[in-house]
C-alpha atoms as a PDB file:
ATOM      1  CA  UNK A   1     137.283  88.349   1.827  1.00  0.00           C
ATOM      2  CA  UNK A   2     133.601  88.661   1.746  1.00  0.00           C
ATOM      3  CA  UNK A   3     132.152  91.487  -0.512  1.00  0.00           C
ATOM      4  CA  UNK A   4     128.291  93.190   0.026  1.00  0.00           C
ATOM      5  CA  UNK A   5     126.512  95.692  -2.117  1.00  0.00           C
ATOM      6  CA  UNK A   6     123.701  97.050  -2.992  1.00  0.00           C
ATOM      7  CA  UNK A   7     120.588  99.367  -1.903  1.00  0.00           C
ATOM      8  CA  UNK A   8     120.253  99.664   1.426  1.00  0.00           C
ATOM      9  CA  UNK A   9     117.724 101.618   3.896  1.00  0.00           C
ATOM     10  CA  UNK A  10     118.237 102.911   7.491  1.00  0.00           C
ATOM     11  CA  UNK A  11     115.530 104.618   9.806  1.00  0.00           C
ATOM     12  CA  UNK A  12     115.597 107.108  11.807  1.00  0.00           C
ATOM     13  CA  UNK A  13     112.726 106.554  15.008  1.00  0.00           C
ATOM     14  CA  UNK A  14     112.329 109.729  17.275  1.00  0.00           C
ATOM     15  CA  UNK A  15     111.053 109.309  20.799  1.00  0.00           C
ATOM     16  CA  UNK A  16     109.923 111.335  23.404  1.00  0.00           C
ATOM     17  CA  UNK A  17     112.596 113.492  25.388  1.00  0.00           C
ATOM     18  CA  UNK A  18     114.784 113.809  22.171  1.00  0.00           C
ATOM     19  CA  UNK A  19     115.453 110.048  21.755  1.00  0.00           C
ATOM     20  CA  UNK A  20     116.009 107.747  18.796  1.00  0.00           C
ATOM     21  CA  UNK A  21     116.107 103.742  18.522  1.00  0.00           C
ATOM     22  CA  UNK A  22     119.422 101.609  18.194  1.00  0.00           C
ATOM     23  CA  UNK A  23     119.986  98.488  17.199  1.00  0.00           C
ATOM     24  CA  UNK A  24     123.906  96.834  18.222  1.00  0.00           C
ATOM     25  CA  UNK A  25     124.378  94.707  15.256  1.00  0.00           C
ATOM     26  CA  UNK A  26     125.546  90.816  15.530  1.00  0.00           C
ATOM     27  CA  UNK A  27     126.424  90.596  11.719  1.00  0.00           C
ATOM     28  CA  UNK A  28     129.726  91.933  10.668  1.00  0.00           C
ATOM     29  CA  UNK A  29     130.856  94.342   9.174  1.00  0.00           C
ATOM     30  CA  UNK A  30     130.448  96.686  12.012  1.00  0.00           C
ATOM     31  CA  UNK A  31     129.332  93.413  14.647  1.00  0.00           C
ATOM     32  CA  UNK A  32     128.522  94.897  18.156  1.00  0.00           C
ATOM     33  CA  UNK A  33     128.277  98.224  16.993  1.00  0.00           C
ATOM     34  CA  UNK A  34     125.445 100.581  17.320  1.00  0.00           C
ATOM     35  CA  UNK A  35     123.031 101.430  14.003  1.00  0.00           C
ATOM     36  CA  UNK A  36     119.829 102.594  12.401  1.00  0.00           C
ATOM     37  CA  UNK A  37     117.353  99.609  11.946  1.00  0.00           C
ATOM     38  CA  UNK A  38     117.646  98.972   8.146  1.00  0.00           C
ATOM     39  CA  UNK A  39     119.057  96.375   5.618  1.00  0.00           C
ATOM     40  CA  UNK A  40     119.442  95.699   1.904  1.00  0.00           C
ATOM     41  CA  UNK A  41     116.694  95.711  -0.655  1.00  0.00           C
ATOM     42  CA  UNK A  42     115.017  92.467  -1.638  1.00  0.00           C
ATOM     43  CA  UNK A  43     114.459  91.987  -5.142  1.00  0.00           C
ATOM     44  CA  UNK A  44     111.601  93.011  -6.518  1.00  0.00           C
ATOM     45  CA  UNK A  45     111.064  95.558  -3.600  1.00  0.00           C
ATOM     46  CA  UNK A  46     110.895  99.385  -3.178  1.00  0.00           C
ATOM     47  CA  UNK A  47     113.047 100.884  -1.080  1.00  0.00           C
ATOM     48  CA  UNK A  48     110.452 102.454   0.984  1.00  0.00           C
ATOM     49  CA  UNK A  49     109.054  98.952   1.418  1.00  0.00           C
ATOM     50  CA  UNK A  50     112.297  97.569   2.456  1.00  0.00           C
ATOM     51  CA  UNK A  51     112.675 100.389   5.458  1.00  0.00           C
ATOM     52  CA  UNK A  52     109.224  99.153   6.505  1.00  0.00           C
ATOM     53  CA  UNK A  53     110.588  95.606   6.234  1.00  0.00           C
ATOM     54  CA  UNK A  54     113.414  95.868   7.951  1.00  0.00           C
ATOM     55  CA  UNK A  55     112.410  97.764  10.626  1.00  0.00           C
ATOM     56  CA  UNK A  56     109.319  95.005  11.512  1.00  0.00           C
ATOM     57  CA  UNK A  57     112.144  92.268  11.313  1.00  0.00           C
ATOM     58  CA  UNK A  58     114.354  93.703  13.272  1.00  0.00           C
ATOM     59  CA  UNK A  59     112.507  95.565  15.938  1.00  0.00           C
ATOM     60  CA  UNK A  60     108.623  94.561  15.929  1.00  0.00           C
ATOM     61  CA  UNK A  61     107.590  97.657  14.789  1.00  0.00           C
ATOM     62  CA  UNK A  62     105.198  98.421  11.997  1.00  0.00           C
ATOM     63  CA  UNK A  63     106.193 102.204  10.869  1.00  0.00           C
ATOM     64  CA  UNK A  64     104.754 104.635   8.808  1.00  0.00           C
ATOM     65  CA  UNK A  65     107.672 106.818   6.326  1.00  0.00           C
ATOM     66  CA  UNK A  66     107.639 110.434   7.514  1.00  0.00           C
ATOM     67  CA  UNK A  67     110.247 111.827   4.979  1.00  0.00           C
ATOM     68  CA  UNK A  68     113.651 111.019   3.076  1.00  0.00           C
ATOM     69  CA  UNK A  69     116.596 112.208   5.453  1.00  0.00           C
ATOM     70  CA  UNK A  70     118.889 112.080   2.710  1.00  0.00           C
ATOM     71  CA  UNK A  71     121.102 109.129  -0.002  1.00  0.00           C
ATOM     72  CA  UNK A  72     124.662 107.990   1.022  1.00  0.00           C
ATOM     73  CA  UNK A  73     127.063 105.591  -0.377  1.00  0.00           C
ATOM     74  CA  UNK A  74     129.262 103.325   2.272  1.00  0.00           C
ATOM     75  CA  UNK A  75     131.994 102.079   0.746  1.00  0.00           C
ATOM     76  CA  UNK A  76     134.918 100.591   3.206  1.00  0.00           C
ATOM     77  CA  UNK A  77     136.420  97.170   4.832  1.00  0.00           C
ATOM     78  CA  UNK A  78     135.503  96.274   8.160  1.00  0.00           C
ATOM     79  CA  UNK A  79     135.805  93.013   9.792  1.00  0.00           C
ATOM     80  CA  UNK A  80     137.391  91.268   6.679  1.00  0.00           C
ATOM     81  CA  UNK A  81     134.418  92.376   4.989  1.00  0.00           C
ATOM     82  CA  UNK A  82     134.664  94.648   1.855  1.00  0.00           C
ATOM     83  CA  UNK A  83     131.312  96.833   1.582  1.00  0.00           C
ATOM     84  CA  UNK A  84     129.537  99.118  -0.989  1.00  0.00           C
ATOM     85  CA  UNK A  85     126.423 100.099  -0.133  1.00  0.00           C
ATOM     86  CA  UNK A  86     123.926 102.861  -1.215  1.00  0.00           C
ATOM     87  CA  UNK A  87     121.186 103.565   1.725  1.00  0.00           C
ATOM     88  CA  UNK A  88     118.192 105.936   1.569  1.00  0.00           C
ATOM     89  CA  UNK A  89     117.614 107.035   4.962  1.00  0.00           C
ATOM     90  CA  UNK A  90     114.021 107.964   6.290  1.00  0.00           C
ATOM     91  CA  UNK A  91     112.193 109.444   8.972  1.00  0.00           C
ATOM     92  CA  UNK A  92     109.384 106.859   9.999  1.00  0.00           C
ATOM     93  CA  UNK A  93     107.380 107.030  12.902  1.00  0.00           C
ATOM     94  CA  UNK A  94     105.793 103.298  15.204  1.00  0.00           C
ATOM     95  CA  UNK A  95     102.303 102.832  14.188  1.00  0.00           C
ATOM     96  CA  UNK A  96     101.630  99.633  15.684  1.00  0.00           C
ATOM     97  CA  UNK A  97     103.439  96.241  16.565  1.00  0.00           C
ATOM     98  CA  UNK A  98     105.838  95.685  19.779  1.00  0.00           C
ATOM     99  CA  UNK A  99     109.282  96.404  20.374  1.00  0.00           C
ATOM    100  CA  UNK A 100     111.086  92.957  20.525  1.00  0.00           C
ATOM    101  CA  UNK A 101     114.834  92.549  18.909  1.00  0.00           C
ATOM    102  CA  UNK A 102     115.141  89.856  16.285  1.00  0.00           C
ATOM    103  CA  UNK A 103     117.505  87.118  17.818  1.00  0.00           C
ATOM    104  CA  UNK A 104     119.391  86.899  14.495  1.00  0.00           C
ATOM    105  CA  UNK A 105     120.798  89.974  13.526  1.00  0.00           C
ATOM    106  CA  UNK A 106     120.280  91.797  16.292  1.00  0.00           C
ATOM    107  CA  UNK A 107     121.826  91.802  20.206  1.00  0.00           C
ATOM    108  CA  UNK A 108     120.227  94.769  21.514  1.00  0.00           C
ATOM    109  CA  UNK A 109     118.436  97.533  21.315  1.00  0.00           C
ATOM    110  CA  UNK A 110     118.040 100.577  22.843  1.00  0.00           C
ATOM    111  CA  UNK A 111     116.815 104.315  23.278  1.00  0.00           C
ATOM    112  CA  UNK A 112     119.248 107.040  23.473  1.00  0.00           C
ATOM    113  CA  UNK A 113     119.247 110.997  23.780  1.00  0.00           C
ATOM    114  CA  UNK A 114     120.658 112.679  20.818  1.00  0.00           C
ATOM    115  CA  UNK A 115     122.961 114.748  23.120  1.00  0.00           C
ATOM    116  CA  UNK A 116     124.436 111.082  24.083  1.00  0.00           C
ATOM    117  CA  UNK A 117     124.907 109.074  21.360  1.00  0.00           C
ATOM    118  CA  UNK A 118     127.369 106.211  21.416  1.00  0.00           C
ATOM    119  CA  UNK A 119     130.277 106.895  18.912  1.00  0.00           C
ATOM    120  CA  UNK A 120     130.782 105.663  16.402  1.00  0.00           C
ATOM    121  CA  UNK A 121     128.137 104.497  14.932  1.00  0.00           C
ATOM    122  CA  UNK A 122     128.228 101.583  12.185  1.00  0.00           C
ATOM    123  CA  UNK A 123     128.661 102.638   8.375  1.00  0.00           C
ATOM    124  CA  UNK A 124     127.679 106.549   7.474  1.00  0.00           C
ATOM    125  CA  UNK A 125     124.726 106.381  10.218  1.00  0.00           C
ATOM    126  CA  UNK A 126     126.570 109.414  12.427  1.00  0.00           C
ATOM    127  CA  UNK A 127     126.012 111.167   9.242  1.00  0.00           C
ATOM    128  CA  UNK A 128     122.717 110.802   8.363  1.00  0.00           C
ATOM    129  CA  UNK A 129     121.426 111.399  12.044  1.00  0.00           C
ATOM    130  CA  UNK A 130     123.347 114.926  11.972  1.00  0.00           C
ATOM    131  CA  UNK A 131     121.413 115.434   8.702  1.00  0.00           C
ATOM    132  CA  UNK A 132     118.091 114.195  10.453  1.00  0.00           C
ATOM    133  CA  UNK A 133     119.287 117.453  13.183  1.00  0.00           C
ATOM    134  CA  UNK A 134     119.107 120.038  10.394  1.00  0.00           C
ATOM    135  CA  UNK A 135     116.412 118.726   9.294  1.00  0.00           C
ATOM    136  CA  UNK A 136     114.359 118.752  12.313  1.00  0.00           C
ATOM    137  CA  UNK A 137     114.386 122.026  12.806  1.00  0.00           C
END
């Protein structure tokens, strides 16, 4: 069995009409589920500069960091994989660059209204968008 850890990211990107951006994943664990952009921390790196990172790799878009949502751990097996990971999740908003999925990691991606979000979502990423809700407010 296959084992990941370490720091992770995941962003949160609002849209108009009370939208955010998914990405359905093509890597397992969690393959051809719906996510937050994000991905594990580079050596070397931040973790603010991995969000930005990430997010350019796998959607196009260059993003400014808003705010910290919140800090997680995922631990679990899914897909013969065993996991243990420990995201920061941020707020970032597009500031330039064009939407276009990265072929890789990535076989779609999508807006969707808050009120309609498809469930579940991969790892602890229904969590942190309820605490992106409080937030909000």
């Amino acid at each position: 069995m296959k084992r990941y850890t370490g720091k992770t990211s995941t962003a949160i990107i609002p849209y108009y009409e009370n939208k955010i951006l998914l990405i359905k994943r093509n890597t397992k664990p969690f393959k051809g589920y719906w996510a937050l952009p994000g991905g594990r921390m580079d050596p070397g790196e931040t973790i603010e500069q991995t969000i930005v990172r990430e997010v350019k790799e796998e959607t196009g878009l260059d993003v400014a960091i808003m705010r910290k949502i919140g800090e997680y751990v995922e631990k679990g097996v899914k897909d013969e994989v065993e996991y243990e990971y420990y995201p920061t999740c941020f707020l970032v908003k597009p500031v330039a660059g064009e939407l276009k999925k990265q072929d890789s990691e990535i076989l779609e991606i999508k807006l969707f209204s808050l009120n309609e979000l498809p469930a579940p979502l991969a790892f602890e990423h229904d969590q942190m968008v309820r605490d992106y809700l409080k937030v909000r407010k």
